[in-house]
C-alpha atoms as a PDB file:
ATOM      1  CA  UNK A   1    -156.032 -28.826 -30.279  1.00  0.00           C
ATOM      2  CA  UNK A   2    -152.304 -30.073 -30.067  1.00  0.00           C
ATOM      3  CA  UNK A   3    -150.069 -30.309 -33.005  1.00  0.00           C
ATOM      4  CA  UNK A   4    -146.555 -32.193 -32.484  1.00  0.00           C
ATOM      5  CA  UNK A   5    -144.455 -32.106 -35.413  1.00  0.00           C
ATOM      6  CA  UNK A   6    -141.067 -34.202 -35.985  1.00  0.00           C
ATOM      7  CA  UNK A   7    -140.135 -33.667 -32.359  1.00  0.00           C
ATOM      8  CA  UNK A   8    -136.581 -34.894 -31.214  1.00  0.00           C
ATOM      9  CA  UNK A   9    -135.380 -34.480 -27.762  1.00  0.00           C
ATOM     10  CA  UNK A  10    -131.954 -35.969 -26.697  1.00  0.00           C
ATOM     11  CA  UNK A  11    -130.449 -35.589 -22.872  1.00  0.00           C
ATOM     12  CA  UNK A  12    -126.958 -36.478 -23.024  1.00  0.00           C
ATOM     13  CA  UNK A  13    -126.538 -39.751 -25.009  1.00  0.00           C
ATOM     14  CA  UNK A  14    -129.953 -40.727 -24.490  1.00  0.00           C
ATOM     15  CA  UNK A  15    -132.395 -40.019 -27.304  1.00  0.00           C
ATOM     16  CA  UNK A  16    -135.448 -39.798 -25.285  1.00  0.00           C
ATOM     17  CA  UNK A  17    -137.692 -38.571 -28.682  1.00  0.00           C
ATOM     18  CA  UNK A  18    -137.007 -39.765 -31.768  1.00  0.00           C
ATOM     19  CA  UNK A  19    -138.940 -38.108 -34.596  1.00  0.00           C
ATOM     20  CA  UNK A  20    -142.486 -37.679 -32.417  1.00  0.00           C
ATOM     21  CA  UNK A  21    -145.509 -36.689 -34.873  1.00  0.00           C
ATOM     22  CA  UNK A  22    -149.062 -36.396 -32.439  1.00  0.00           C
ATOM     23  CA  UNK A  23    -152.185 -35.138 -33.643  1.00  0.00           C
ATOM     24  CA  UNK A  24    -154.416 -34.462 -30.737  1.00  0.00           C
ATOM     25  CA  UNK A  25    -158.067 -33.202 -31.889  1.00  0.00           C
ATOM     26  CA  UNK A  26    -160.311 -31.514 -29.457  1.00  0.00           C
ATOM     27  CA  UNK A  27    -162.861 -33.352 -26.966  1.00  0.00           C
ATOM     28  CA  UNK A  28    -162.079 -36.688 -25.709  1.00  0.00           C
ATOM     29  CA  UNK A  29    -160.011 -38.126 -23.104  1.00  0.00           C
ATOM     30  CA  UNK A  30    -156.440 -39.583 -25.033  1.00  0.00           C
ATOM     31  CA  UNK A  31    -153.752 -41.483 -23.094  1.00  0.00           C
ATOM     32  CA  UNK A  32    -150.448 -41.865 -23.471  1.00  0.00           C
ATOM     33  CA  UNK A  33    -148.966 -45.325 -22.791  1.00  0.00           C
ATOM     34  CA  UNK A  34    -145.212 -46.543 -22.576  1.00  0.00           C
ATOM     35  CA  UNK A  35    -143.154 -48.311 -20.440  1.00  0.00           C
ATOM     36  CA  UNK A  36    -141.043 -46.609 -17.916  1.00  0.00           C
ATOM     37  CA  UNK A  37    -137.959 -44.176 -19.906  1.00  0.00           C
ATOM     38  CA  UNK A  38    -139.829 -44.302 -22.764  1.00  0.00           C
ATOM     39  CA  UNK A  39    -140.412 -40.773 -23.368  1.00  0.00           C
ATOM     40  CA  UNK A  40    -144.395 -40.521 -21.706  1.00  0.00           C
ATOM     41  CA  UNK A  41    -143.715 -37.710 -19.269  1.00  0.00           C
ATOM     42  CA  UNK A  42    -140.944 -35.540 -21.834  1.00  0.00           C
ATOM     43  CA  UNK A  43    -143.817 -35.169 -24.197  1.00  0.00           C
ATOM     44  CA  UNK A  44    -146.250 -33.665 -21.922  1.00  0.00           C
ATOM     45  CA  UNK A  45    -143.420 -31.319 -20.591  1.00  0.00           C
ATOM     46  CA  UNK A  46    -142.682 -30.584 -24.366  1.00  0.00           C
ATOM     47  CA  UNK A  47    -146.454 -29.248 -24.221  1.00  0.00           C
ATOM     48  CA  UNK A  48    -146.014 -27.012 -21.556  1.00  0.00           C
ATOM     49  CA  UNK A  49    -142.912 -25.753 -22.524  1.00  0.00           C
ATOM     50  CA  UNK A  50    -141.108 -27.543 -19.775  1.00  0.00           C
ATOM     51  CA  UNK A  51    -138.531 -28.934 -21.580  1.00  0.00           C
ATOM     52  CA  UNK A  52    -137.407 -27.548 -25.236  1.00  0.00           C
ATOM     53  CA  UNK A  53    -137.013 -29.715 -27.829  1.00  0.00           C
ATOM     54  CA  UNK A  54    -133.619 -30.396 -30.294  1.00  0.00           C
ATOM     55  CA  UNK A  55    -136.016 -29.506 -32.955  1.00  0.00           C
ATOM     56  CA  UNK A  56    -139.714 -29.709 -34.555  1.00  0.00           C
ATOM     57  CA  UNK A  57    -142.787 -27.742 -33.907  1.00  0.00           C
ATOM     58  CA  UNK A  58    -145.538 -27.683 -31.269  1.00  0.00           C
ATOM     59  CA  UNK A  59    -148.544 -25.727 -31.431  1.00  0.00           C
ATOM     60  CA  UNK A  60    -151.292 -25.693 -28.848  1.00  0.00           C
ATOM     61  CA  UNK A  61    -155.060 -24.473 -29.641  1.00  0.00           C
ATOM     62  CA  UNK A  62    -153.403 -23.129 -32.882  1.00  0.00           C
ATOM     63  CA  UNK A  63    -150.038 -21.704 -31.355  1.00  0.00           C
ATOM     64  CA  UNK A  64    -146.414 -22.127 -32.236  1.00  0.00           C
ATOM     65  CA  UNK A  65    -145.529 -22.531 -28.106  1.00  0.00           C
ATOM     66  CA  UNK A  66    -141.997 -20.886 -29.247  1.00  0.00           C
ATOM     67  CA  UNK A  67    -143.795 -17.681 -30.334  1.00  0.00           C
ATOM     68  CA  UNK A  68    -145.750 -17.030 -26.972  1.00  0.00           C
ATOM     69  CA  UNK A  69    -146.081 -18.729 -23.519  1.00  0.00           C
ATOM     70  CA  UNK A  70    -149.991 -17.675 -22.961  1.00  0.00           C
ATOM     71  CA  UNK A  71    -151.366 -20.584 -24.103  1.00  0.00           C
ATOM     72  CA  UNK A  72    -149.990 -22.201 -20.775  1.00  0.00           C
ATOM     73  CA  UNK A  73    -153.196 -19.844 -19.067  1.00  0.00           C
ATOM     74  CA  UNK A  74    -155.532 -22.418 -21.102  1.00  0.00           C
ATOM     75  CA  UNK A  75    -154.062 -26.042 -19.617  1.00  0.00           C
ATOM     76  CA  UNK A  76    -154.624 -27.154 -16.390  1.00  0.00           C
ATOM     77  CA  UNK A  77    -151.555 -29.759 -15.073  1.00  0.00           C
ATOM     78  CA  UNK A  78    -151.548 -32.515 -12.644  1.00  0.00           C
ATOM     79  CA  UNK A  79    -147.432 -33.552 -12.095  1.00  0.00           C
ATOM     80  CA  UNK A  80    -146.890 -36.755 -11.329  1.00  0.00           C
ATOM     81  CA  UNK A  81    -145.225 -35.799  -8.323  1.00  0.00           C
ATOM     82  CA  UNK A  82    -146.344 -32.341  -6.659  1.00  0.00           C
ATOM     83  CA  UNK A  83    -143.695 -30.890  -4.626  1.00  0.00           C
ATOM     84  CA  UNK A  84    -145.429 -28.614  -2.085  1.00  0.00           C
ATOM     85  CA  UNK A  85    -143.990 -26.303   0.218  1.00  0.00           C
ATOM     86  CA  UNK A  86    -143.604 -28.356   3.338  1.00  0.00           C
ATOM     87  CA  UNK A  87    -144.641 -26.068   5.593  1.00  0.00           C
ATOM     88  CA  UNK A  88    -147.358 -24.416   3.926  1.00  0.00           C
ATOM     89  CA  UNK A  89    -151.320 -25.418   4.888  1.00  0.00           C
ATOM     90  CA  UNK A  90    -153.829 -26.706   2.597  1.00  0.00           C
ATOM     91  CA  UNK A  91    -155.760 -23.808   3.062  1.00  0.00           C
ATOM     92  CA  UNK A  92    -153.176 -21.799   2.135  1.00  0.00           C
ATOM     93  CA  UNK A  93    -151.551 -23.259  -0.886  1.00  0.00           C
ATOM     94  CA  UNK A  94    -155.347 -23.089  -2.513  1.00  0.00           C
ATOM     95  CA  UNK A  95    -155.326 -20.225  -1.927  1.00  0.00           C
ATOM     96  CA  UNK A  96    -152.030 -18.951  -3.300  1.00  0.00           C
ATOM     97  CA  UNK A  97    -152.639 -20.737  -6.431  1.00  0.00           C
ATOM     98  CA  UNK A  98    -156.020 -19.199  -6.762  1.00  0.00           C
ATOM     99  CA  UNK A  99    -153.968 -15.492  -6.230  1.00  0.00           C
ATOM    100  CA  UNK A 100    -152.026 -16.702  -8.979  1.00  0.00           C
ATOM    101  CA  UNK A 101    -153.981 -18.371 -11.611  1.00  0.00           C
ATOM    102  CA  UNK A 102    -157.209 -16.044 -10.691  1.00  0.00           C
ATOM    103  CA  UNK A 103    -160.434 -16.813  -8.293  1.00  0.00           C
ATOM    104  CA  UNK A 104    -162.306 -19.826  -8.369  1.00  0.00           C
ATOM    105  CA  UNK A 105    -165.347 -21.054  -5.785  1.00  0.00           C
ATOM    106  CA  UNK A 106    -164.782 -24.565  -7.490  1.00  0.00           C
ATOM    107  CA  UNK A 107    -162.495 -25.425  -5.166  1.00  0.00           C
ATOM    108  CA  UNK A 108    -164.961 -25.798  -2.223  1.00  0.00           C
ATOM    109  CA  UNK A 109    -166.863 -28.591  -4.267  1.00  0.00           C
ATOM    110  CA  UNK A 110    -163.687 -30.318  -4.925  1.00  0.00           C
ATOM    111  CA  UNK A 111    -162.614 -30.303  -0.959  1.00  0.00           C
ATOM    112  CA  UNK A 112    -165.943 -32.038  -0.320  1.00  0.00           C
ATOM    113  CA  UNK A 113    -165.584 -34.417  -3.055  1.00  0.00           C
ATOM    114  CA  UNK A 114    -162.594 -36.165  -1.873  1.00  0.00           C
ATOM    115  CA  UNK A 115    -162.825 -35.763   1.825  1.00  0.00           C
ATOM    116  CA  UNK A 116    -160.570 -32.944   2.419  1.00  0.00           C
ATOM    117  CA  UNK A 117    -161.876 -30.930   4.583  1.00  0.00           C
ATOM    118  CA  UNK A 118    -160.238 -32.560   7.961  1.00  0.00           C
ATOM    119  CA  UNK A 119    -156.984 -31.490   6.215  1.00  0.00           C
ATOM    120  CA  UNK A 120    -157.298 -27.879   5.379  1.00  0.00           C
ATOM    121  CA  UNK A 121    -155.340 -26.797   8.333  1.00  0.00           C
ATOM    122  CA  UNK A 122    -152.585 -29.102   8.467  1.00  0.00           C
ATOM    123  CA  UNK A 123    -149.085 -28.655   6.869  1.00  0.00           C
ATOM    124  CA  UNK A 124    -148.729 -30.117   3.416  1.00  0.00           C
ATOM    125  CA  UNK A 125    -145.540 -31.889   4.906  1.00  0.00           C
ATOM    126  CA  UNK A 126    -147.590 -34.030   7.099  1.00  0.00           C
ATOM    127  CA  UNK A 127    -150.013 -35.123   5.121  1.00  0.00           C
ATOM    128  CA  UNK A 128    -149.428 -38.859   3.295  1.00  0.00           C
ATOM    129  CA  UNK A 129    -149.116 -39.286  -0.186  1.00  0.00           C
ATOM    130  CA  UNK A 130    -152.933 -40.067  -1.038  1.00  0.00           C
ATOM    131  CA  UNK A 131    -154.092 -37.134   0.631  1.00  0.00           C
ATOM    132  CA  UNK A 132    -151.315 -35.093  -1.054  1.00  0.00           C
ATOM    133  CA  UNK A 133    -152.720 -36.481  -4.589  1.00  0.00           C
ATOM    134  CA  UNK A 134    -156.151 -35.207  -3.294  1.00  0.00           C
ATOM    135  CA  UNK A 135    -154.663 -31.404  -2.952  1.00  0.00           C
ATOM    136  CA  UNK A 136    -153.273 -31.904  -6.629  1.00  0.00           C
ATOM    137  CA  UNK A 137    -156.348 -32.901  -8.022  1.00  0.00           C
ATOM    138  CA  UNK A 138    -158.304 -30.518  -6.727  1.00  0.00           C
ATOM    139  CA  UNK A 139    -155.489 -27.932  -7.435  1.00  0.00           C
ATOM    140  CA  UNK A 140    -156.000 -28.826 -11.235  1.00  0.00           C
ATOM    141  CA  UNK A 141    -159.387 -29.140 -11.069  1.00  0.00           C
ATOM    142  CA  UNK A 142    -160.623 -26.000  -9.863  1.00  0.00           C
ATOM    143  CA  UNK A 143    -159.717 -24.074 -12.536  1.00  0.00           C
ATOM    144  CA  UNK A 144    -162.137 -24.476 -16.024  1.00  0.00           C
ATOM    145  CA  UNK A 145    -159.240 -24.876 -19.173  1.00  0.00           C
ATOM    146  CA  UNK A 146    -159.739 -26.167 -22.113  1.00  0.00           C
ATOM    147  CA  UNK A 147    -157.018 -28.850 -21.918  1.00  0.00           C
ATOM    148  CA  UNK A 148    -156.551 -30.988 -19.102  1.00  0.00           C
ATOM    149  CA  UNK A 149    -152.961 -33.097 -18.607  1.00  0.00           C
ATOM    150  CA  UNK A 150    -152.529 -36.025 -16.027  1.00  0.00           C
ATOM    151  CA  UNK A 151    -149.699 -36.742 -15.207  1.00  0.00           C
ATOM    152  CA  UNK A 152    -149.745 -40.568 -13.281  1.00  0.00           C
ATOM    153  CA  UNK A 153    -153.220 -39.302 -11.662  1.00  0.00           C
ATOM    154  CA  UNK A 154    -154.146 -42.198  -9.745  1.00  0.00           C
ATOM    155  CA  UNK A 155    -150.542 -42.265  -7.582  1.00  0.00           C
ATOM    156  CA  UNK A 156    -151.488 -43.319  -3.977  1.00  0.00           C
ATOM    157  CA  UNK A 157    -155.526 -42.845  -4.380  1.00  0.00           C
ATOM    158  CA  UNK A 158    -157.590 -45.458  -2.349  1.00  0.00           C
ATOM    159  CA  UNK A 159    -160.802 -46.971  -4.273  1.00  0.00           C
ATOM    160  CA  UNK A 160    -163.458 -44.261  -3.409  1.00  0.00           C
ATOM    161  CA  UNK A 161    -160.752 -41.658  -4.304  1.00  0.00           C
ATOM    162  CA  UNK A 162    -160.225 -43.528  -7.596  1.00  0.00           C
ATOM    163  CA  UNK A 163    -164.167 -43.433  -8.434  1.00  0.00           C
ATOM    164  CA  UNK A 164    -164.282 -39.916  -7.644  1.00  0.00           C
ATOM    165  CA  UNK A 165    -161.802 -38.728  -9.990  1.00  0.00           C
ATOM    166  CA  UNK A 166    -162.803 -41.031 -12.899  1.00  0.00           C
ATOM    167  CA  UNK A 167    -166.751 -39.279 -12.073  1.00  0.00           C
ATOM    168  CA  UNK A 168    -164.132 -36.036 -12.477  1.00  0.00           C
ATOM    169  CA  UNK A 169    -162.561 -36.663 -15.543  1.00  0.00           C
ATOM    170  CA  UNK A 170    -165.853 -37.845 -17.324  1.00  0.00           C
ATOM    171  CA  UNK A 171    -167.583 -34.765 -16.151  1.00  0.00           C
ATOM    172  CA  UNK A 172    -164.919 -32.769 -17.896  1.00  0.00           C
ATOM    173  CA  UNK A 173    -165.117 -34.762 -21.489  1.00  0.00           C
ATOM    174  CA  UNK A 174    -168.892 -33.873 -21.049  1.00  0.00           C
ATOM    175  CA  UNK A 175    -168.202 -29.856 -21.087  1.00  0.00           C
ATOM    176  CA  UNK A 176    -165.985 -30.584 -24.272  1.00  0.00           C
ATOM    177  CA  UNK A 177    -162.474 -30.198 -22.858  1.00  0.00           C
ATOM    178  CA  UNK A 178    -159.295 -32.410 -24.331  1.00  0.00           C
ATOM    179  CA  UNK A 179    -157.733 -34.652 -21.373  1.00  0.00           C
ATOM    180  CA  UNK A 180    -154.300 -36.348 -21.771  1.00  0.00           C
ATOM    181  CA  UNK A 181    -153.434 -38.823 -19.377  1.00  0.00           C
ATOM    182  CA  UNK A 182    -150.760 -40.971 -18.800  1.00  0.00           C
ATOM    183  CA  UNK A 183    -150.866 -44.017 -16.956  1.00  0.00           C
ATOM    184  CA  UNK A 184    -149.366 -46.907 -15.952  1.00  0.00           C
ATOM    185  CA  UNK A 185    -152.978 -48.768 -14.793  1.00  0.00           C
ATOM    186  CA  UNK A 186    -154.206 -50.514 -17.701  1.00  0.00           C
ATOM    187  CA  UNK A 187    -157.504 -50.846 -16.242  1.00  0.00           C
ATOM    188  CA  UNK A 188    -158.073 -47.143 -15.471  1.00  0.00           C
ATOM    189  CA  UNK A 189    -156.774 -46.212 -19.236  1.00  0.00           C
ATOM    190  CA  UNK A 190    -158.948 -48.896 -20.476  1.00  0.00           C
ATOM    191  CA  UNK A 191    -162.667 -47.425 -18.408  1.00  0.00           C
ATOM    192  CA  UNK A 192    -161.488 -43.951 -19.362  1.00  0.00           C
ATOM    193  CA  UNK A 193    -159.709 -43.308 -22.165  1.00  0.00           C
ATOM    194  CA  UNK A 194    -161.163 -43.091 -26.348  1.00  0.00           C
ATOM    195  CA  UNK A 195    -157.951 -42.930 -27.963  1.00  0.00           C
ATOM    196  CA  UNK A 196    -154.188 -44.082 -26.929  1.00  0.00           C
ATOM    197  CA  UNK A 197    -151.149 -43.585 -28.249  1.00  0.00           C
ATOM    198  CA  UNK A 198    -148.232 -46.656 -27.422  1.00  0.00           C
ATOM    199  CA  UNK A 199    -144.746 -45.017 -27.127  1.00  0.00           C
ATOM    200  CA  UNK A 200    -141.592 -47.228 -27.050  1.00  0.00           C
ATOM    201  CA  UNK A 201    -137.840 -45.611 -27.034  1.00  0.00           C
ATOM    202  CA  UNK A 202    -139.299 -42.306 -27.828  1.00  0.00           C
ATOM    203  CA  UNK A 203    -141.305 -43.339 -31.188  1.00  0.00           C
ATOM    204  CA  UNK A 204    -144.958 -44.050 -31.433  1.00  0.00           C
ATOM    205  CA  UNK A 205    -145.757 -47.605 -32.481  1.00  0.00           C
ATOM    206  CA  UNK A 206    -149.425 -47.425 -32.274  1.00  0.00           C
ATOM    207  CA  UNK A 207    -152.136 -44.733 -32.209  1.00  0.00           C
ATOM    208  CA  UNK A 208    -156.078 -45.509 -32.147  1.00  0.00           C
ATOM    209  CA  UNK A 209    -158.616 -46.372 -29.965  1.00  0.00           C
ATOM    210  CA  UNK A 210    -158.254 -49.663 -27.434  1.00  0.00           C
ATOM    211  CA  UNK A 211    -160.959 -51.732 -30.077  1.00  0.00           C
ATOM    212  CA  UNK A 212    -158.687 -51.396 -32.836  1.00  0.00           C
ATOM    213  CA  UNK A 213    -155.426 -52.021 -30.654  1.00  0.00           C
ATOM    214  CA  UNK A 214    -157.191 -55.129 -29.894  1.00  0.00           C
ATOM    215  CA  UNK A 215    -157.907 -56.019 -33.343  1.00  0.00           C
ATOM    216  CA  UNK A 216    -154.366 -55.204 -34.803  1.00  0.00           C
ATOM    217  CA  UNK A 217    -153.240 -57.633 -32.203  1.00  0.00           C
ATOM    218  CA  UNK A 218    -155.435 -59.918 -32.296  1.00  0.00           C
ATOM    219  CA  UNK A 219    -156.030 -59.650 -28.473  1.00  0.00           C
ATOM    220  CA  UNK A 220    -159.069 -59.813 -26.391  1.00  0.00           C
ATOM    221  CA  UNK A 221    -157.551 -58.336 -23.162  1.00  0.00           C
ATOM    222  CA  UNK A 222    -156.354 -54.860 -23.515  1.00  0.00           C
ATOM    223  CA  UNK A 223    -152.840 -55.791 -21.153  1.00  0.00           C
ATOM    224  CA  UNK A 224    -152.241 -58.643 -23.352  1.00  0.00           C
ATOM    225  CA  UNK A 225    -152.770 -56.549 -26.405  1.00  0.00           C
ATOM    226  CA  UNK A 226    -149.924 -53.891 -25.089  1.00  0.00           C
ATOM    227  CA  UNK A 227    -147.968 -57.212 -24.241  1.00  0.00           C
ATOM    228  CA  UNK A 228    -148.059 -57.930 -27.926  1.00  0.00           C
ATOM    229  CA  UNK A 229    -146.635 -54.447 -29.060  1.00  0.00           C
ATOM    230  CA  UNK A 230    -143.891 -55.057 -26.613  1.00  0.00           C
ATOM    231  CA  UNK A 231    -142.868 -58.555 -27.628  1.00  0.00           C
ATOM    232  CA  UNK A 232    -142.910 -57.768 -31.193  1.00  0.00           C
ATOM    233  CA  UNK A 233    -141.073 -54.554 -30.920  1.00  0.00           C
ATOM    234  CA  UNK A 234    -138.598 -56.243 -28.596  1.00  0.00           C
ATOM    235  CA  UNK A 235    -138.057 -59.539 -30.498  1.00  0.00           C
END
């Protein structure tokens, strides 16, 4: 589903990938774990084509991204932080995006799902940070791709919010589709995810599912068990 080959990255001084190699296979929800600067977020943006690597190969439902940007039509994106137009409504930013991307009626059962419809007629730059998260999710959810990346998708959700869009993201593994999170809640990764991969200074030190993670480290809490990758890789 996603190949990443030997990917290096470098801004500046600051080798933010050193040598990446990711395979992610189709179906599943996979998460991708690191502390803060540790190259989480430039990998995903290497998959859309966001930012271009120094060098090393990506290919995406079984295309070389350099070759063609139409795989892009296939992933749906949730940034970790969604810039809206300030002025524009709700109403009317769903609606753009549906002029762009193509028509969808999903969106309707989305707006009911997480309380939205109070909100469809009020300017995006009035609206607080939760209920801006809302529009995101539902603006990445209402369109039916194969792959699925969150980026930091439970930023400023309350509890109800939070149970809604892990009912989401399950309903999506069900139909088949590849989901790539990243996340800094190890409690969400832990009820959601079936495989993560454990990033630190832009190489992967683990890869596997949270059972094995646990077993490698001999840990019976999943924090405790990313504590131990951290200590040892820091000691």
């Amino acid at each position: 589903m996603v190949e990443i080959t030997d990917i290096y990255k470098k801004f500046g001084k600051n080798n933010v990938l050193n040598g990446i190699n990711l395979s992610i296979k189709e179906g599943g929800i996979f998460a991708v774990l690191g502390p803060n600067g540790s190259g989480k977020t430039t990998i995903i943006k290497t998959i859309l084509g966001m930012v271009i690597p120094d060098s090393g190969s990506i290919k995406v439902l079984g295309t070389d991204i350099k070759s063609s940007s139409d795989y892009r039509h296939k992933i749906d994106y949730l940034p970790q932080i969604a810039n809206f137009p300030s002025n524009l409504k709700v109403n009317e930013l769903i609606k753009m995006i549906k002029d762009l991307r193509g028509n969808t009626d999903a969106d309707q059962h989305l707006i009911e799902k997480f309380k939205l419809e109070p909100f469809l007629n009020k300017k995006l730059g009035t609206l607080s940070g939760g209920t801006k998260q809302k529009v995101n999710i539902v603006l990445t959810f209402m369109f039916n791709s194969p792959i699925i990346i969150l980026d930091e998708p439970t930023t400023g959700l309350d509890p109800i919010s939070l149970i809604r869009l892990k009912e989401l993201i399950q309903n999506e593994k069900e139909k088949g589709k590849t989901i790539l999170i990243t996340s800094h809640i190890m409690s969400f990764v832990e009820e959601v995810s079936d495989n993560i991969v454990f990033i630190l200074e832009g190489k992967i030190y683990f890869k596997g599912s949270i059972a094995e993670l646990k077993a490698k480290t001999k840990q019976e809490d999943f924090e405790h068990a990313i504590a131990n990758i951290l200590t040892e890789n820091h000691a």
